[in-house]
PDB file of N, CA and C in Angstrom:
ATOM      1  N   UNK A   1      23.980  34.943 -21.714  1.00  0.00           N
ATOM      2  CA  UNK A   1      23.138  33.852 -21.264  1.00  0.00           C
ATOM      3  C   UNK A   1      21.856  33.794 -22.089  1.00  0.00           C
ATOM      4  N   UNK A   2      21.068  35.234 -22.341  1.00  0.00           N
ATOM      5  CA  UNK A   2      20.196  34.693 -23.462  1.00  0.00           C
ATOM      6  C   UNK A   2      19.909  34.113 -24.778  1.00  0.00           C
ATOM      7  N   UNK A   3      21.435  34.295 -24.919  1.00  0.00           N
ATOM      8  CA  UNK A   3      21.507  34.159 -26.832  1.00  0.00           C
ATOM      9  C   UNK A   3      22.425  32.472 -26.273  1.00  0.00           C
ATOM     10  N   UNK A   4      22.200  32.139 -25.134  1.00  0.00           N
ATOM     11  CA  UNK A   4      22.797  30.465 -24.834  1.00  0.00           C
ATOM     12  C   UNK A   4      21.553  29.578 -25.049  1.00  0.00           C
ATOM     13  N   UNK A   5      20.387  30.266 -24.640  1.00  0.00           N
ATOM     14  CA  UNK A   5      18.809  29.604 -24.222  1.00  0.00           C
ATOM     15  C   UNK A   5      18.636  29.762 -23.187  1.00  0.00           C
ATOM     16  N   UNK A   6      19.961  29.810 -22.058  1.00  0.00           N
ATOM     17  CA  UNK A   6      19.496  29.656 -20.696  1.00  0.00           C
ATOM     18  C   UNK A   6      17.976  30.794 -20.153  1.00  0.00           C
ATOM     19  N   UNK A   7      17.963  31.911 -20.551  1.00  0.00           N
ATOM     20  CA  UNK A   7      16.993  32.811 -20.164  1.00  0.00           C
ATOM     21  C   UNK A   7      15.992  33.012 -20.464  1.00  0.00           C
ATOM     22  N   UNK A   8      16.130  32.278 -21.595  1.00  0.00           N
ATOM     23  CA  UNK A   8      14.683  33.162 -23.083  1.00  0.00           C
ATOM     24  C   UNK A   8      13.332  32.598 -22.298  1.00  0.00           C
ATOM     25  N   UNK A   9      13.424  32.096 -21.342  1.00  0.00           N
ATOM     26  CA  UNK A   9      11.882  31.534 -20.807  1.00  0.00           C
ATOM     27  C   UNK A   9      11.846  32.705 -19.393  1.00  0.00           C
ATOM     28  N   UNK A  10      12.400  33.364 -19.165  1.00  0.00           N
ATOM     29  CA  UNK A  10      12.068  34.512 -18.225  1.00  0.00           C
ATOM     30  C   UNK A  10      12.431  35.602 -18.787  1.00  0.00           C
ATOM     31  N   UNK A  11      13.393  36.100 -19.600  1.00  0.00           N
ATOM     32  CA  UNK A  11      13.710  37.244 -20.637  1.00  0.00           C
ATOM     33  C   UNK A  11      12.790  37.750 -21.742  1.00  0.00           C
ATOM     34  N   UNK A  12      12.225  38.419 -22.074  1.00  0.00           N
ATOM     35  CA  UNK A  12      11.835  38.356 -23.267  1.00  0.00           C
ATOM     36  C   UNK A  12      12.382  40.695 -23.724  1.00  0.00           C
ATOM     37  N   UNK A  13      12.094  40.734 -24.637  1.00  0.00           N
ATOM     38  CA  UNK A  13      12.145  42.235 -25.460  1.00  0.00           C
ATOM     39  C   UNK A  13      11.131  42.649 -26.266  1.00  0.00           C
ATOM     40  N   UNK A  14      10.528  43.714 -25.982  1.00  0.00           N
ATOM     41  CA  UNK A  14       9.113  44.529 -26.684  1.00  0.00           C
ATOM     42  C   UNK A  14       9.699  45.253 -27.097  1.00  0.00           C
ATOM     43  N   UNK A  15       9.492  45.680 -28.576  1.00  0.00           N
ATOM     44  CA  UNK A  15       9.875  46.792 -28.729  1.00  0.00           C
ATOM     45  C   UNK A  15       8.500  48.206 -28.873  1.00  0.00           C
ATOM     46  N   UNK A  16       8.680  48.777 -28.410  1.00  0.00           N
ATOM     47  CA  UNK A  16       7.682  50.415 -28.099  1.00  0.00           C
ATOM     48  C   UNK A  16       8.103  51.117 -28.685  1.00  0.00           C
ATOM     49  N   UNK A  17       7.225  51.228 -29.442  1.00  0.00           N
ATOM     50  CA  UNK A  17       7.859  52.653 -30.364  1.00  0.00           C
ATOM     51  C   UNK A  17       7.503  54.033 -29.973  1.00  0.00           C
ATOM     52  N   UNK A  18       8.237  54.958 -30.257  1.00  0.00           N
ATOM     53  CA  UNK A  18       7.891  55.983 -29.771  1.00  0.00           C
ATOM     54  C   UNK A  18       6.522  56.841 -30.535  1.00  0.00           C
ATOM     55  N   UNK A  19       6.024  57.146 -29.793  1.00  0.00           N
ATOM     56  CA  UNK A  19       4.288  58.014 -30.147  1.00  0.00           C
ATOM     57  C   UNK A  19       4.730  59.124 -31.135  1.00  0.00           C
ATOM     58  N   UNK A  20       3.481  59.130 -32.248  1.00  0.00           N
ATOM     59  CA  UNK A  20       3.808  60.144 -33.221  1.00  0.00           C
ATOM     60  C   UNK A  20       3.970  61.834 -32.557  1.00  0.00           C
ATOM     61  N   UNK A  21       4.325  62.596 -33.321  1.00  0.00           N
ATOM     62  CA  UNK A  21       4.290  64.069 -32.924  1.00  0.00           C
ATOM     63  C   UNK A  21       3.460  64.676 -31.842  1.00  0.00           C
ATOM     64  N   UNK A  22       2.162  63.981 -32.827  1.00  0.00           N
ATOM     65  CA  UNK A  22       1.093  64.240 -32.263  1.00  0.00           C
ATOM     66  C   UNK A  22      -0.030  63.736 -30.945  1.00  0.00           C
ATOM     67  N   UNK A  23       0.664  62.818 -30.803  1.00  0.00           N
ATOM     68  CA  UNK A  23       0.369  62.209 -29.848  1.00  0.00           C
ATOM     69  C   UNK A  23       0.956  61.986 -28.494  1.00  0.00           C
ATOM     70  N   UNK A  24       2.557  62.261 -28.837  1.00  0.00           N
ATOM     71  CA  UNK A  24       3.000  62.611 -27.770  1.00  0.00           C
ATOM     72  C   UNK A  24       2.937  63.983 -26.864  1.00  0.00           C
ATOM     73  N   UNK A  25       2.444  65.157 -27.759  1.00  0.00           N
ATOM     74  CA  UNK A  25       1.937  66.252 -27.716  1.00  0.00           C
ATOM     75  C   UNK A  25       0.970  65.968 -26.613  1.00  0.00           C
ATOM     76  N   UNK A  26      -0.233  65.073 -27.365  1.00  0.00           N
ATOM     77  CA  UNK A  26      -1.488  65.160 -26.562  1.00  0.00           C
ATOM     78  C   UNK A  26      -0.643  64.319 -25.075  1.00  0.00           C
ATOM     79  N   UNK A  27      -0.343  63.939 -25.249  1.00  0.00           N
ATOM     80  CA  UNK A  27       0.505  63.147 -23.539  1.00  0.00           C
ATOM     81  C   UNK A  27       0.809  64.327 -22.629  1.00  0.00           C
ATOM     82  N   UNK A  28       1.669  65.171 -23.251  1.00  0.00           N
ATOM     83  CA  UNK A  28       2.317  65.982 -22.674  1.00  0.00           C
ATOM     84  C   UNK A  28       1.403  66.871 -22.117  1.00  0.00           C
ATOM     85  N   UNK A  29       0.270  67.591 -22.849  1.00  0.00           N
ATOM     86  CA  UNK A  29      -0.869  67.888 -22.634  1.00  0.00           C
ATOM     87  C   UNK A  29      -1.431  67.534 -21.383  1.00  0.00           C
ATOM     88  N   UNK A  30      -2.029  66.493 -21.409  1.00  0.00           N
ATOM     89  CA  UNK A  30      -2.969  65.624 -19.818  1.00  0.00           C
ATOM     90  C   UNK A  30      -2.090  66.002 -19.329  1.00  0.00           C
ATOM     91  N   UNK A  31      -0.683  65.238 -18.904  1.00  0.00           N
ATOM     92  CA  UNK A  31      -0.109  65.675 -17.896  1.00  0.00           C
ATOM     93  C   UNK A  31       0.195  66.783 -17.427  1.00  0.00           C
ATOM     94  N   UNK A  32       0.332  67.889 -18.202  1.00  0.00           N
ATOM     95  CA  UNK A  32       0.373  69.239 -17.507  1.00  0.00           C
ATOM     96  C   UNK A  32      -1.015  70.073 -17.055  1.00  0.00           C
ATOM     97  N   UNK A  33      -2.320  69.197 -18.111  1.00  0.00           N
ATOM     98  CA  UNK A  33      -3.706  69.348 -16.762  1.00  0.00           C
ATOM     99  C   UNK A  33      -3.377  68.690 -15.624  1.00  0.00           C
ATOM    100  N   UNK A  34      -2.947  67.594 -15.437  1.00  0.00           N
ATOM    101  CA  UNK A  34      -3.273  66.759 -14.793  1.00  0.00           C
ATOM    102  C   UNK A  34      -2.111  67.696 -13.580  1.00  0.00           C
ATOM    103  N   UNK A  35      -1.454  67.716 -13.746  1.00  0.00           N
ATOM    104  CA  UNK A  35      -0.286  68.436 -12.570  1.00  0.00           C
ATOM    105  C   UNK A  35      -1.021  69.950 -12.062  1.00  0.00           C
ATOM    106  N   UNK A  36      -1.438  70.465 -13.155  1.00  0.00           N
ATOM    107  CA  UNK A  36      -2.324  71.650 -13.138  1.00  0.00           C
ATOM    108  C   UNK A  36      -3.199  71.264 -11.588  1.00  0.00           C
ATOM    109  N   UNK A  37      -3.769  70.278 -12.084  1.00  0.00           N
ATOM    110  CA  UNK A  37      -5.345  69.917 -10.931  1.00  0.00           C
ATOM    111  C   UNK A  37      -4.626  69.630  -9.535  1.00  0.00           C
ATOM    112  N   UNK A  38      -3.560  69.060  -9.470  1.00  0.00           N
ATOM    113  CA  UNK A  38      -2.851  68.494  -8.311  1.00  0.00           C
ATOM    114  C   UNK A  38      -2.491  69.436  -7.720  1.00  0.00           C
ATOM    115  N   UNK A  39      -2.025  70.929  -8.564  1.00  0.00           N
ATOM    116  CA  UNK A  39      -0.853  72.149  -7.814  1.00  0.00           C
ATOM    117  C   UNK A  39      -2.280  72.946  -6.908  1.00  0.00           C
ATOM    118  N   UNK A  40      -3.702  72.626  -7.514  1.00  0.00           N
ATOM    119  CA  UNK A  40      -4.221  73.676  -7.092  1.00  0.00           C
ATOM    120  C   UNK A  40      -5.365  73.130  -6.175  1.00  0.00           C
ATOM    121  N   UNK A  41      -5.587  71.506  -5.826  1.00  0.00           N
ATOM    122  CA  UNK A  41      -6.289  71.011  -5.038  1.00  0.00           C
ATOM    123  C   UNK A  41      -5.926  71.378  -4.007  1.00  0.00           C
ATOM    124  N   UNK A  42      -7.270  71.483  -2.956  1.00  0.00           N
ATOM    125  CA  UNK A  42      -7.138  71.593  -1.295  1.00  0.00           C
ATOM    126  C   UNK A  42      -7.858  70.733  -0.742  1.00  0.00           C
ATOM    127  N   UNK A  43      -8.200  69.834  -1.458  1.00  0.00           N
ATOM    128  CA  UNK A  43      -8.812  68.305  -0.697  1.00  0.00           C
ATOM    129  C   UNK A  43      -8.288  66.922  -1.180  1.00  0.00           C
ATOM    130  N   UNK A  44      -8.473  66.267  -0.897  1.00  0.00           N
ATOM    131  CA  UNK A  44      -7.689  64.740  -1.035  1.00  0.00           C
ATOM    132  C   UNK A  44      -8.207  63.995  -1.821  1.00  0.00           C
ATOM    133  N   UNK A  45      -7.813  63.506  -2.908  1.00  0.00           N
ATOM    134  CA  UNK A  45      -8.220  62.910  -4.164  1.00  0.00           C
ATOM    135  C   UNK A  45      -8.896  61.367  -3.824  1.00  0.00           C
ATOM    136  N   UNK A  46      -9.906  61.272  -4.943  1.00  0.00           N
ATOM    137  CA  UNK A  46     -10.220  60.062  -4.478  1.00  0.00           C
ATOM    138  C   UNK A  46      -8.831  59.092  -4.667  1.00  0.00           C
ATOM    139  N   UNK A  47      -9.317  57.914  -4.037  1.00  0.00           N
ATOM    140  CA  UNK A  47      -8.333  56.904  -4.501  1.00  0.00           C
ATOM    141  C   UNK A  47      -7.923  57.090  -6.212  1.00  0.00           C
ATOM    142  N   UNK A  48      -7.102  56.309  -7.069  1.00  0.00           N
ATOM    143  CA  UNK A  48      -7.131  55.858  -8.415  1.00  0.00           C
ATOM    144  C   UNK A  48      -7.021  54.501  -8.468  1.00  0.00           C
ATOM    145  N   UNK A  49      -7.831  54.038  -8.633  1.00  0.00           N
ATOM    146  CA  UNK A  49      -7.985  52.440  -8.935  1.00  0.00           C
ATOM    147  C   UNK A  49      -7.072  51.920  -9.324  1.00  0.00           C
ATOM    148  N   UNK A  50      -6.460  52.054 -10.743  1.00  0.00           N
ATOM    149  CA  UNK A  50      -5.734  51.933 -11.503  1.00  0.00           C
ATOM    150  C   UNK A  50      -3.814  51.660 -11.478  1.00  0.00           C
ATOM    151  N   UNK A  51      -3.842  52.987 -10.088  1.00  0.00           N
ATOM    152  CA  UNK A  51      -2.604  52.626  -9.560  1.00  0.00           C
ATOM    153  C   UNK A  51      -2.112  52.425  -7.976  1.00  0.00           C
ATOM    154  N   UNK A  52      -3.333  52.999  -7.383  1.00  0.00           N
ATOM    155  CA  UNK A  52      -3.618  51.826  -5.583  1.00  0.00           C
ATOM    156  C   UNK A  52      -3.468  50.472  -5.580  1.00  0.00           C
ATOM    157  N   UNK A  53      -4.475  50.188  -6.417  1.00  0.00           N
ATOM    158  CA  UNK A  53      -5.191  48.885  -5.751  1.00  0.00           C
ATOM    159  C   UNK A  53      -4.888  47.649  -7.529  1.00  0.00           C
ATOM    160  N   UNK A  54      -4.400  48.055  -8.134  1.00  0.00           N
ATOM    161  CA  UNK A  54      -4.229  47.444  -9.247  1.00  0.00           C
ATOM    162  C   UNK A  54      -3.107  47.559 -10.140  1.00  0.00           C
ATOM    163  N   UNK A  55      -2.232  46.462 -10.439  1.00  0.00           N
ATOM    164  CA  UNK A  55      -2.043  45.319 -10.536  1.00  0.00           C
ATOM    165  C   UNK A  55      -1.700  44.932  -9.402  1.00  0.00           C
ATOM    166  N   UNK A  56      -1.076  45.476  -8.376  1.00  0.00           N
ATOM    167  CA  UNK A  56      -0.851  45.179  -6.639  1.00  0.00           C
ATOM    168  C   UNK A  56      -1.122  45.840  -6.051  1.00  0.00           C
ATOM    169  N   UNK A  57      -1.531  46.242  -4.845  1.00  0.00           N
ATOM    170  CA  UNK A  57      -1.899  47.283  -4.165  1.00  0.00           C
ATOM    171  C   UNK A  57      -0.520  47.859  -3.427  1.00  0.00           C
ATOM    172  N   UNK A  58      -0.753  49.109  -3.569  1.00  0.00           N
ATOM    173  CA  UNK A  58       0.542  50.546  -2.827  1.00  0.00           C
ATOM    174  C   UNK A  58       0.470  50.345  -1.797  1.00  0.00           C
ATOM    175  N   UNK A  59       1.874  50.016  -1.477  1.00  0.00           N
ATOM    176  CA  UNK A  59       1.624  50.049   0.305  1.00  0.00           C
ATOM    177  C   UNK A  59       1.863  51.119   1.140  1.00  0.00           C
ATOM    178  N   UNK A  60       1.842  52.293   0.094  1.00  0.00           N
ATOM    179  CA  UNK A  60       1.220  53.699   0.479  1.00  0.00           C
ATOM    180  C   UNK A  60      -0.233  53.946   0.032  1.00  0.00           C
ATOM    181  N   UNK A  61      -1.189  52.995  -0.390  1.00  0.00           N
ATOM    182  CA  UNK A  61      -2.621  53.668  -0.396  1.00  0.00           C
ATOM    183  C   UNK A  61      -3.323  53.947   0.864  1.00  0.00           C
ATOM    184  N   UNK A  62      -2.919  53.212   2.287  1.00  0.00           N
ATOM    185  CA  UNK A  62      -3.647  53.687   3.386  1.00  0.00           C
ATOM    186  C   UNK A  62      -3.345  54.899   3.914  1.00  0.00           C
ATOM    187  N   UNK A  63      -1.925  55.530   3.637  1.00  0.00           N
ATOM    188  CA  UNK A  63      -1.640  56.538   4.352  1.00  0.00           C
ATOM    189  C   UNK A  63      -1.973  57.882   3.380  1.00  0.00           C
ATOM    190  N   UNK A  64      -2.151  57.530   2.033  1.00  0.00           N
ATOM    191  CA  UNK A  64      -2.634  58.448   0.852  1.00  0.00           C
ATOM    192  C   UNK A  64      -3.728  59.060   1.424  1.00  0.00           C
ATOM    193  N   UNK A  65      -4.617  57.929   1.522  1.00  0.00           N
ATOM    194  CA  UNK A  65      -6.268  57.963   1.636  1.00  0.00           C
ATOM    195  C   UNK A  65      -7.184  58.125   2.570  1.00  0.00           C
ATOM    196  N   UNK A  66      -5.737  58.605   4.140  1.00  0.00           N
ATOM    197  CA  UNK A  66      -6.686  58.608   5.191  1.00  0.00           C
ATOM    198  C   UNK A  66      -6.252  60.205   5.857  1.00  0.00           C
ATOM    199  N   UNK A  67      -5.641  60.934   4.498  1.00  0.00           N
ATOM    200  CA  UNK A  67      -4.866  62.177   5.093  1.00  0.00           C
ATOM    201  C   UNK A  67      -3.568  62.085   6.234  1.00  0.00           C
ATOM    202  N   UNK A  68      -3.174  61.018   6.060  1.00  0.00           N
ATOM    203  CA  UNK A  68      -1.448  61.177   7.131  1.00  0.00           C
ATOM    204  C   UNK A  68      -1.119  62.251   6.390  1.00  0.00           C
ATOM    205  N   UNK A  69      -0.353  62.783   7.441  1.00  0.00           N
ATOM    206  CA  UNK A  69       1.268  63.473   6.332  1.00  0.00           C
ATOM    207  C   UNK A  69       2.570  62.618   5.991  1.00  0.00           C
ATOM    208  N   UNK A  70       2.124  62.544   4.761  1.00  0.00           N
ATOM    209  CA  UNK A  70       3.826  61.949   4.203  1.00  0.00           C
ATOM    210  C   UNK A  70       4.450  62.265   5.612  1.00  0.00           C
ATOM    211  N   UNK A  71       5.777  61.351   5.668  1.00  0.00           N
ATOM    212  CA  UNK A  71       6.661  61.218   6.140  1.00  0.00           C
ATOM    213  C   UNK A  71       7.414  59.739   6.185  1.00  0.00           C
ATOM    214  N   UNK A  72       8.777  60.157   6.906  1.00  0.00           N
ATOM    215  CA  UNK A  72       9.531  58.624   6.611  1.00  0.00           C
ATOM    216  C   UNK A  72       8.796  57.747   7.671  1.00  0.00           C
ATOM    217  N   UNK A  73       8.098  58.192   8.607  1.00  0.00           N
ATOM    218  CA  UNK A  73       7.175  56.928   8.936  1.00  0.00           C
ATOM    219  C   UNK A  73       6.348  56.156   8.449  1.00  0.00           C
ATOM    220  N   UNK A  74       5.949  57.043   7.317  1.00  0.00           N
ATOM    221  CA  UNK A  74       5.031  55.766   6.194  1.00  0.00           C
ATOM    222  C   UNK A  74       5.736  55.218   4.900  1.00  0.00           C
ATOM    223  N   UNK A  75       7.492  55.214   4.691  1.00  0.00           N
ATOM    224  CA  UNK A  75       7.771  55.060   3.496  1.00  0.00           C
ATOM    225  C   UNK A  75       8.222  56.262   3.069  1.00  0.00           C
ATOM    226  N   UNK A  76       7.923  57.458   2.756  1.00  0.00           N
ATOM    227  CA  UNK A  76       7.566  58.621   1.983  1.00  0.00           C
ATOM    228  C   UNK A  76       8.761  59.182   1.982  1.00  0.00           C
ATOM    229  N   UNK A  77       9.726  59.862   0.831  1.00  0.00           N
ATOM    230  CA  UNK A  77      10.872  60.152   0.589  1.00  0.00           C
ATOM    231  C   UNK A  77       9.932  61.413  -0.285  1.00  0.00           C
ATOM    232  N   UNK A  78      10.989  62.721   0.172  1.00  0.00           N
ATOM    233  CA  UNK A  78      11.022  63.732  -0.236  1.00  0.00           C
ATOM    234  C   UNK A  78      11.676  63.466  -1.933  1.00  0.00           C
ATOM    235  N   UNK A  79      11.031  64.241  -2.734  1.00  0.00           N
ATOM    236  CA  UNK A  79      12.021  64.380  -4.203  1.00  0.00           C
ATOM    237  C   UNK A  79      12.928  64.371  -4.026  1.00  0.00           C
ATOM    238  N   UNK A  80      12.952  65.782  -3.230  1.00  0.00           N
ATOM    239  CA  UNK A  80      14.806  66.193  -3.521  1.00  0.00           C
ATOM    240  C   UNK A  80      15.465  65.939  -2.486  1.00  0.00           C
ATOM    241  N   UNK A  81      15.606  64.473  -2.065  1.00  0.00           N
ATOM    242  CA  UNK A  81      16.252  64.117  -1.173  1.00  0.00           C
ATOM    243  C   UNK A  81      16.638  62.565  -2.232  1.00  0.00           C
ATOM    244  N   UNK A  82      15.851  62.667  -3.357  1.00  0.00           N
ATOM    245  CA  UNK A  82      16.508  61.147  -3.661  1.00  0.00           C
ATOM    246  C   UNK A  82      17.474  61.381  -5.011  1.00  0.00           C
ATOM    247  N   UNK A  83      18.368  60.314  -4.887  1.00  0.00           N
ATOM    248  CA  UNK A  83      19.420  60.139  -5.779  1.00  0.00           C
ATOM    249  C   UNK A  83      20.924  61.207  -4.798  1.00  0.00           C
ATOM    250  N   UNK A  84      20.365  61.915  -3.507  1.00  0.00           N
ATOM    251  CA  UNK A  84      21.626  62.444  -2.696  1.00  0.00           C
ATOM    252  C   UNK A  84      22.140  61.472  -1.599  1.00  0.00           C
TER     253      UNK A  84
END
């Protein structure tokens, strides 16, 4: 259907290239601070702007941000319970 016309006005393809050596390095990096800071917090993070409340808001940021406990009453799926 795209190579008909029918789609090409809601379809489109980016291509992303993949990050040099070195840069994917530094990725890999943050994220293993960044998991670092998460394994060893004992208080509740501020919000993140970035992925709460922007480009749509989570309709898990109220239960994030007011200390619930996860659970399937708010949405909340265990890891290793998904894809079983």
């Amino acid at each position: 259907m795209y190579s008909d016309g029918v789609l090409q006005d809601v379809c489109f393809n980016v291509e992303i290239p993949v990050p040099e050596k070195a840069a994917r390095q530094m990725i890999i990096d943050l994220a293993a601070r960044k998991l670092d800071e998460i394994y060893e917090a004992n208080i509740l993070p501020d919000p993140n702007l970035s992925t709460c409340f922007w480009p749509t808001p989570c309709i898990h940021k109220t239960h994030c941000h007011t200390g619930a406990v996860p659970s399937g009453k708010y949405g909340f799926v265990r890891v290793d319970q998904i894809g079983s």
